[in-house]
Protein backbone atom coordinates (compact mmCIF):
# COMPACT_ATOMS: atom_id res chain seq x y z
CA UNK A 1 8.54 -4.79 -7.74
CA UNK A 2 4.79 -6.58 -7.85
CA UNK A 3 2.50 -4.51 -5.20
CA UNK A 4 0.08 -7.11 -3.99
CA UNK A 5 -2.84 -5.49 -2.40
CA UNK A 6 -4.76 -8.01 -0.10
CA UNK A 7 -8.19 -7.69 1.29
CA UNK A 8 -11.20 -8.93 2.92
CA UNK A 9 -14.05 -8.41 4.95
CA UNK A 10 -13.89 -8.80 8.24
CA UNK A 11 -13.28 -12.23 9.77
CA UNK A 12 -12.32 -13.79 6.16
CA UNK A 13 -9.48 -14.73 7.53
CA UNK A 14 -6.12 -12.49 5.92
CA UNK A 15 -3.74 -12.78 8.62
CA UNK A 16 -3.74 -16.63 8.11
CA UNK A 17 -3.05 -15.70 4.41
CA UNK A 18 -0.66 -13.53 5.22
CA UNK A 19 1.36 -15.55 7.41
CA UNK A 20 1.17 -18.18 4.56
CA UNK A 21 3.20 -15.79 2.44
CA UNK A 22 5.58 -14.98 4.63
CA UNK A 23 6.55 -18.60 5.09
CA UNK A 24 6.84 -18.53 1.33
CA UNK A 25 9.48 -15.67 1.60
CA UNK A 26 7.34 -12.84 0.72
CA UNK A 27 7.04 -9.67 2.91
CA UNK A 28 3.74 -8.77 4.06
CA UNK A 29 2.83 -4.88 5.46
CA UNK A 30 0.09 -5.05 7.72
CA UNK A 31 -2.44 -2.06 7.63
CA UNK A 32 -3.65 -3.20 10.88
CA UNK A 33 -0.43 -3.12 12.87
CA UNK A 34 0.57 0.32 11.53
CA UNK A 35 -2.40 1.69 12.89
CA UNK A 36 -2.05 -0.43 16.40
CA UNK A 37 1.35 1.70 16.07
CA UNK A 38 0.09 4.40 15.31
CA UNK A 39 -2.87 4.77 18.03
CA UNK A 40 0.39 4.21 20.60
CA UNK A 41 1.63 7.98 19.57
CA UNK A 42 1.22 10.70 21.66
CA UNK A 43 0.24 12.92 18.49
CA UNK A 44 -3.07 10.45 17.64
CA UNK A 45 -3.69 10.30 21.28
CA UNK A 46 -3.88 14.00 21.21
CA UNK A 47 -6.09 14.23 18.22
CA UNK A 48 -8.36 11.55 19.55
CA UNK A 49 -8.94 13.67 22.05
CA UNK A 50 -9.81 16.80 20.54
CA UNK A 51 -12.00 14.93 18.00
CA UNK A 52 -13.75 12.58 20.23
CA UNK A 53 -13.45 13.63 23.83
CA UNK A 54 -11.20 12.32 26.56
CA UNK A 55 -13.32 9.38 27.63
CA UNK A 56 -12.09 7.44 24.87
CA UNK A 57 -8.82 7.49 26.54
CA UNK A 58 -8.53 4.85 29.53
CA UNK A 59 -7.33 5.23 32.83
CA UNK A 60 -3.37 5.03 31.37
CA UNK A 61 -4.20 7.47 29.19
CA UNK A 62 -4.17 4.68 25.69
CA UNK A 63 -6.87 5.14 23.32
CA UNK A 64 -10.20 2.86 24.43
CA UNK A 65 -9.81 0.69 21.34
CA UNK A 66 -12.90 -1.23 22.27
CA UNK A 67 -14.86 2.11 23.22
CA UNK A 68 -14.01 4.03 20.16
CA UNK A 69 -14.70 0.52 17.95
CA UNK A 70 -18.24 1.15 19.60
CA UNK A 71 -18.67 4.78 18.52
CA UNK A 72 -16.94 4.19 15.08
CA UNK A 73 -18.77 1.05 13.86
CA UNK A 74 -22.05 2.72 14.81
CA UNK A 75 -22.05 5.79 12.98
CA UNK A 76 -20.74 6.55 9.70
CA UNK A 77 -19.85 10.31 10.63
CA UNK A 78 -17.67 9.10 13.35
CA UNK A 79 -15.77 6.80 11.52
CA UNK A 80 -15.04 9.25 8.53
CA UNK A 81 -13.46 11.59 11.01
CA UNK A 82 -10.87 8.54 12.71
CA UNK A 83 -10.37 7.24 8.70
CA UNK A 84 -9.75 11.23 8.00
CA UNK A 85 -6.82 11.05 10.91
CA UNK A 86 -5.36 8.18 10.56
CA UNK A 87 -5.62 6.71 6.94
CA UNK A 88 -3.49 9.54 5.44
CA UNK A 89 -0.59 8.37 7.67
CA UNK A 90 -1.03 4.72 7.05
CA UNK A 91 -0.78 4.91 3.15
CA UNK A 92 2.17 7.31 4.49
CA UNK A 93 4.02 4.61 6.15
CA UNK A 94 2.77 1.70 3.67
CA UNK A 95 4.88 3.63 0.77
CA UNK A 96 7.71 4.00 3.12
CA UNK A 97 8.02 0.55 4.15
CA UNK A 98 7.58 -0.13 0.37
CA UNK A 99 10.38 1.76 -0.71
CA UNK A 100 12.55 -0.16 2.05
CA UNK A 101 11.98 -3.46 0.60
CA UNK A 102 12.39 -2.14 -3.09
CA UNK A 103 15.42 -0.75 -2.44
CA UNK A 104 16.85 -4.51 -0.36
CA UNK A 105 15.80 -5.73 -4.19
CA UNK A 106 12.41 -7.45 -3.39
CA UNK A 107 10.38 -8.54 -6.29
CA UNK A 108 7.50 -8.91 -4.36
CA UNK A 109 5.04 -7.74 -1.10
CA UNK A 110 2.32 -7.77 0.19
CA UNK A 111 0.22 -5.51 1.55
CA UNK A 112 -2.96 -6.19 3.74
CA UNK A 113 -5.31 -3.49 3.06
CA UNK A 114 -8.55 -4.50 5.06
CA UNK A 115 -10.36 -0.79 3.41
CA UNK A 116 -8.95 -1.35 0.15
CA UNK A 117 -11.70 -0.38 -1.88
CA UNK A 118 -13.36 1.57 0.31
CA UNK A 119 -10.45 4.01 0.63
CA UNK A 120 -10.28 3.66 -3.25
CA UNK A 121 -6.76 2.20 -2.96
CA UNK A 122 -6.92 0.09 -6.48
CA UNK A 123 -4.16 2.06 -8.57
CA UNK A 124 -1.67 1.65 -5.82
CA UNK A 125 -1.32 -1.87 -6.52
CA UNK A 126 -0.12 -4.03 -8.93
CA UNK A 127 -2.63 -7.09 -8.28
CA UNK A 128 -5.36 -7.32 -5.83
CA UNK A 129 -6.40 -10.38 -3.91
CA UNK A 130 -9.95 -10.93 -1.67
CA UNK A 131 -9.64 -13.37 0.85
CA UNK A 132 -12.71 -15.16 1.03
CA UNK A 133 -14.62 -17.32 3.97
CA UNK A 134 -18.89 -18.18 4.16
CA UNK A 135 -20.59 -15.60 6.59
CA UNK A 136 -21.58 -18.30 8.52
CA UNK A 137 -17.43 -19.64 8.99
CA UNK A 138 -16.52 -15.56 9.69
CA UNK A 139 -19.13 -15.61 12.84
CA UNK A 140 -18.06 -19.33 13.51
CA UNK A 141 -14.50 -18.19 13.85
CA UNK A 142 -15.49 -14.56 15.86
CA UNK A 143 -18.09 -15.61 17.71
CA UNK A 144 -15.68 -15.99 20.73
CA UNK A 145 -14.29 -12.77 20.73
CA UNK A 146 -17.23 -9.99 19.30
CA UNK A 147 -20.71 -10.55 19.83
CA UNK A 148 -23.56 -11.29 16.96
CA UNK A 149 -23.73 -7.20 17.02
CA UNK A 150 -20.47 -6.47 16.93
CA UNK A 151 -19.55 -8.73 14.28
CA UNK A 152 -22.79 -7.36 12.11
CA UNK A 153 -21.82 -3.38 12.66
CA UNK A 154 -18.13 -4.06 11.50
CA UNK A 155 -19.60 -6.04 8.88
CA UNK A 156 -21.87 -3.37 8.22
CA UNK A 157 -19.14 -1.01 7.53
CA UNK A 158 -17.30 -2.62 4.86
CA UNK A 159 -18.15 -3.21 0.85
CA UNK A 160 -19.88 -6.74 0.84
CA UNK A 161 -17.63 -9.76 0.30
CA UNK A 162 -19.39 -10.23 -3.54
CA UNK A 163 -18.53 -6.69 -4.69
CA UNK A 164 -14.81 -6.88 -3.09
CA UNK A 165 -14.51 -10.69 -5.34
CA UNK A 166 -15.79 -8.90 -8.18
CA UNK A 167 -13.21 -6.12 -8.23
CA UNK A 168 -10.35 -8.44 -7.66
CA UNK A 169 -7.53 -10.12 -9.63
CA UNK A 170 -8.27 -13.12 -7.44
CA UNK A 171 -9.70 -14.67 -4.51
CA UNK A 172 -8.22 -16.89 -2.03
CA UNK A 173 -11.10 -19.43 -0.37
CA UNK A 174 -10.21 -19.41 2.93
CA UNK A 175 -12.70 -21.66 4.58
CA UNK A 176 -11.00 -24.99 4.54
CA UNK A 177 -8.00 -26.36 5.69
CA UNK A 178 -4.52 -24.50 6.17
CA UNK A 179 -2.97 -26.99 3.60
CA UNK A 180 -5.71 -26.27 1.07
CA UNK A 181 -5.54 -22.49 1.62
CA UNK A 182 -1.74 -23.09 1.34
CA UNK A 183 -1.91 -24.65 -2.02
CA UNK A 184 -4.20 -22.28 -3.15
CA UNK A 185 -1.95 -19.25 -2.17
CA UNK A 186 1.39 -20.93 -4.20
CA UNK A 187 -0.74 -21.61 -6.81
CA UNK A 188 -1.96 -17.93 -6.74
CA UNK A 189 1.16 -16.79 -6.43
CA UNK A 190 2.51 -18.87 -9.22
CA UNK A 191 0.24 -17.37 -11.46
CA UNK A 192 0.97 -13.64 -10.67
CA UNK A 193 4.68 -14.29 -11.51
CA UNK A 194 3.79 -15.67 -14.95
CA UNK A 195 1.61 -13.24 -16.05
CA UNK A 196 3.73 -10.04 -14.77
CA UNK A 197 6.53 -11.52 -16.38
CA UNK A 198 4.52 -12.32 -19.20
CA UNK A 199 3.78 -8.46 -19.20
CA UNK A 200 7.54 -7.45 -18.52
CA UNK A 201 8.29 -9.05 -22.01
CA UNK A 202 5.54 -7.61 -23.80
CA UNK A 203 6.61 -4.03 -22.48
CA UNK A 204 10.27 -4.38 -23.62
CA UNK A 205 9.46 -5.14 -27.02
């Protein structure tokens, strides 16, 4: 099975990627809604409390995603301690849902790993993509949702865009149309299954 690990800073635009490959046929795991799962358990509701405090619990007693965003986009310290909680459980849960679709015979998923590098998650994966958008696009497209501050501390937080392309197998240029990006996912795609099968032969012989 080919372990695609997809990333991108934030705003670049991988959810519209990944809902390109799924229309393709090929499964996507989302880092993002395991740990919207996650922060729904009463166990990281408990330990958000004993690490933070209770006022980043609201009034029904969820975690204050928007509150501890704040705290954990502003300080470094803080957001090793939530990445110390919750990103052993996420690469947890990643292998498990991996193992799933190995064993239903899939030959290939994806896996949208916003932190990829920064949690130094390279060798898990077979090929790794970087979704790719102009900073000026990324605040285009947020600019309705986060303010210029919040955008720049969550940018702030992750490996620059340049570094991320650098490190990658290849990069997806999200900032035209969906039929462009489209045709530039098949035709990434395309490639990845020639040269891994490519590789299969080479490592029979």
């Amino acid at each position: 099975m080919i372990r695609i690990g997809l990333t991108g800073v934030f705003g670049s635009g991988k959810s519209t990627v990944c809902q390109i490959f799924k229309r393709m046929g090929i499964p996507v795991i989302s880092c993002d809604d395991i740990v919207d799962r996650l922060l729904k358990t009463k166990k990281i509701r408990q330990e958000i409390v004993r690490i933070f405090g209770k006022e980043y619990l609201d009034e029904n007693g969820q975690v204050n995603r928007k509150k501890l965003a704040n705290l954990i986009f502003s300080s470094e310290k803080e957001r090793k301690k939530l990445n110390a909680l919750i990103h052993p459980l996420v690469f947890e849960r990643i292998e498990k849902k991996l193992d799933t679709y190995r064993k239903k015979g899939k030959m290939i998923v994806v896996v949208e790993v916003p932190l990829l590098f920064e949690t130094r998650s390279e060798d898990r994966f077979d090929v790794i993509i970087t979704v790719a958008s102009p900073y000026e696009a990324i605040r285009e497209r947020l600019r309705n949702k986060y303010t210029s501050e919040e955008i720049r501390m969550r940018m702030n937080s992750q490996m620059p865009l340049d570094k991320k392309i650098a490190l990658s197998d290849y990069v997806i240029d999200n900032s035209k149309s969906i039929s462009e990006t489209t045709d530039v996912v098949k035709n990434v795609l395309d490639d990845i299954i020639r040269r891994k099968k490519i590789w299969l032969k080479k490592s029979k012989n």
